[in-house]
Protein backbone atom coordinates (compact mmCIF):
# COMPACT_ATOMS: atom_id res chain seq x y z
CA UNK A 1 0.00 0.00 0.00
CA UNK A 2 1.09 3.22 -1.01
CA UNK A 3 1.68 6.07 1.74
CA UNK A 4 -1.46 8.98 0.81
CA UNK A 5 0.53 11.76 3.54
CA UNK A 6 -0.37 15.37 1.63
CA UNK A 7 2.69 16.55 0.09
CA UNK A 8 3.98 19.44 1.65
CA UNK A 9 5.26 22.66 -0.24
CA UNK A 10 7.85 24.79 1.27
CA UNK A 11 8.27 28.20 0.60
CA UNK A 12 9.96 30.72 1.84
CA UNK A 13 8.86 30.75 5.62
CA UNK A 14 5.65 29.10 4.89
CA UNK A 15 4.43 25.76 4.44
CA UNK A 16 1.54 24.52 2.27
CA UNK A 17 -0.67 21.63 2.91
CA UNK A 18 -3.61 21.08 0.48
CA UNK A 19 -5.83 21.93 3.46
CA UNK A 20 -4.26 25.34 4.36
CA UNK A 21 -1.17 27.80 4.35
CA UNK A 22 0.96 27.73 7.52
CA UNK A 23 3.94 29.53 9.03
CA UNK A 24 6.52 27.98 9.22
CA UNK A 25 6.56 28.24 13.73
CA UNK A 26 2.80 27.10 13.32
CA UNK A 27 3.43 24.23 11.38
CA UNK A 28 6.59 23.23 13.82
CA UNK A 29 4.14 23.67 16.73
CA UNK A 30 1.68 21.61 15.26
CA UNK A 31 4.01 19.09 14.25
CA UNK A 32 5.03 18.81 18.25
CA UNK A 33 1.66 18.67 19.00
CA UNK A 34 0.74 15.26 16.89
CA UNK A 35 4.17 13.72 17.78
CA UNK A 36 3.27 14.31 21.68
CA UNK A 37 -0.34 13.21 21.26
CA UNK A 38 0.54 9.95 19.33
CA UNK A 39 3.35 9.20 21.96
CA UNK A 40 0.70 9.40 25.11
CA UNK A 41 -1.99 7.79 23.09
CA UNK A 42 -0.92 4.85 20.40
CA UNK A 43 1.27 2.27 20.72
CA UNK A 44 2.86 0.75 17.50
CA UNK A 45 3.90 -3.12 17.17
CA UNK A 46 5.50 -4.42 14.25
CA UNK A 47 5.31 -7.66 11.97
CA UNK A 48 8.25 -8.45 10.23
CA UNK A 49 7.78 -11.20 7.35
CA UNK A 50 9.38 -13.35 4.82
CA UNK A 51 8.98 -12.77 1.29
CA UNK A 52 9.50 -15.86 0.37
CA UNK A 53 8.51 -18.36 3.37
CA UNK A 54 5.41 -16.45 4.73
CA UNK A 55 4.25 -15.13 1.46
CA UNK A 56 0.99 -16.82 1.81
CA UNK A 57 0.52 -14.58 5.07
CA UNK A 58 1.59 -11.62 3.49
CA UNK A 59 -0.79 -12.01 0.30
CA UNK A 60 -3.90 -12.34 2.92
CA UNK A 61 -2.99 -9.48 5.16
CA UNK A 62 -2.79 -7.51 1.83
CA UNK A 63 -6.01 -8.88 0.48
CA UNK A 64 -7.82 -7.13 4.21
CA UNK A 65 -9.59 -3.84 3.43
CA UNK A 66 -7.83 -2.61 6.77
CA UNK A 67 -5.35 -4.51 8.26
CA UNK A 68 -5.23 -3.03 12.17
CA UNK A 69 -9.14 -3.50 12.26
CA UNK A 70 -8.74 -7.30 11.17
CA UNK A 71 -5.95 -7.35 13.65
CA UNK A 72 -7.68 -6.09 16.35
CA UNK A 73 -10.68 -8.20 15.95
CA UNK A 74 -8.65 -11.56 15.42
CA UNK A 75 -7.14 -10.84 18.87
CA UNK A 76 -10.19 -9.44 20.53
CA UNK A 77 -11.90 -13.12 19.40
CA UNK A 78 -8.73 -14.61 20.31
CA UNK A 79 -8.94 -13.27 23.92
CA UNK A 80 -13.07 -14.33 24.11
CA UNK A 81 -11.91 -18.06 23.05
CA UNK A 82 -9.61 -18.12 25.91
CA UNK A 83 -11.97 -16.52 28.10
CA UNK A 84 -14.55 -18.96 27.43
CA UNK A 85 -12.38 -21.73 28.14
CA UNK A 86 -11.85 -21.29 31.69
C-alpha cells in the first residue's frame, strides 16, 4: 500500500498543505503537538515477514480492506476463546 501523507510545499517561511497555508513556527508547533499526542496515546507493534517463506501470510494481510481493524478483531476473538475456556 502506497503512503497517501499530503505533500507538503515549502516556501519561503511558509508551508503549504492542500488543506491550508501555515507559518513555518505554526506548522513546527503543530508538528510537536501530533508527535506528543501519538506518543501518550498509540502504541505501535510491528510484523516483520518473509517474502518468500510467509508469502501466503503476506498475500492475505494484503487482500484485508484494513489490516489493524482485522488485527484487532482476530485478537479481541482470540482473547473471548480463551476466556470462554476457563
Amino acid at each position: 500500500m502506497k503512503s497517501t501523507k499530503p505533500k507538503l510545499i515549502k516556501k519561503r517561511n511558509k508551508v503549504i498543505t492542500p488543506a491550508r497555508e501555515w507559518t513555518k513556527e505554526a506548522f513546527e508547533s503543530y508538528r510537536e503537538y501530533q508527535i506528543r499526542y501519538t506518543k501518550e496515546n498509540y502504541r505501535t507493534f510491528a510484523l516483520r515477514l518473509n517474502r518468500e517463506k510467509d508469502a501466503d501470510l503476506i498475500d492475505w494481510f494484503e487482500s484485508q480492506e484494513n489490516f489493524a481493524d482485522y488485527i484487532r478483531e482476530l485478537g479481541r476473538k482470540d482473547m473471548e476463546k480463551k476466556k470462554n475456556r476457563k
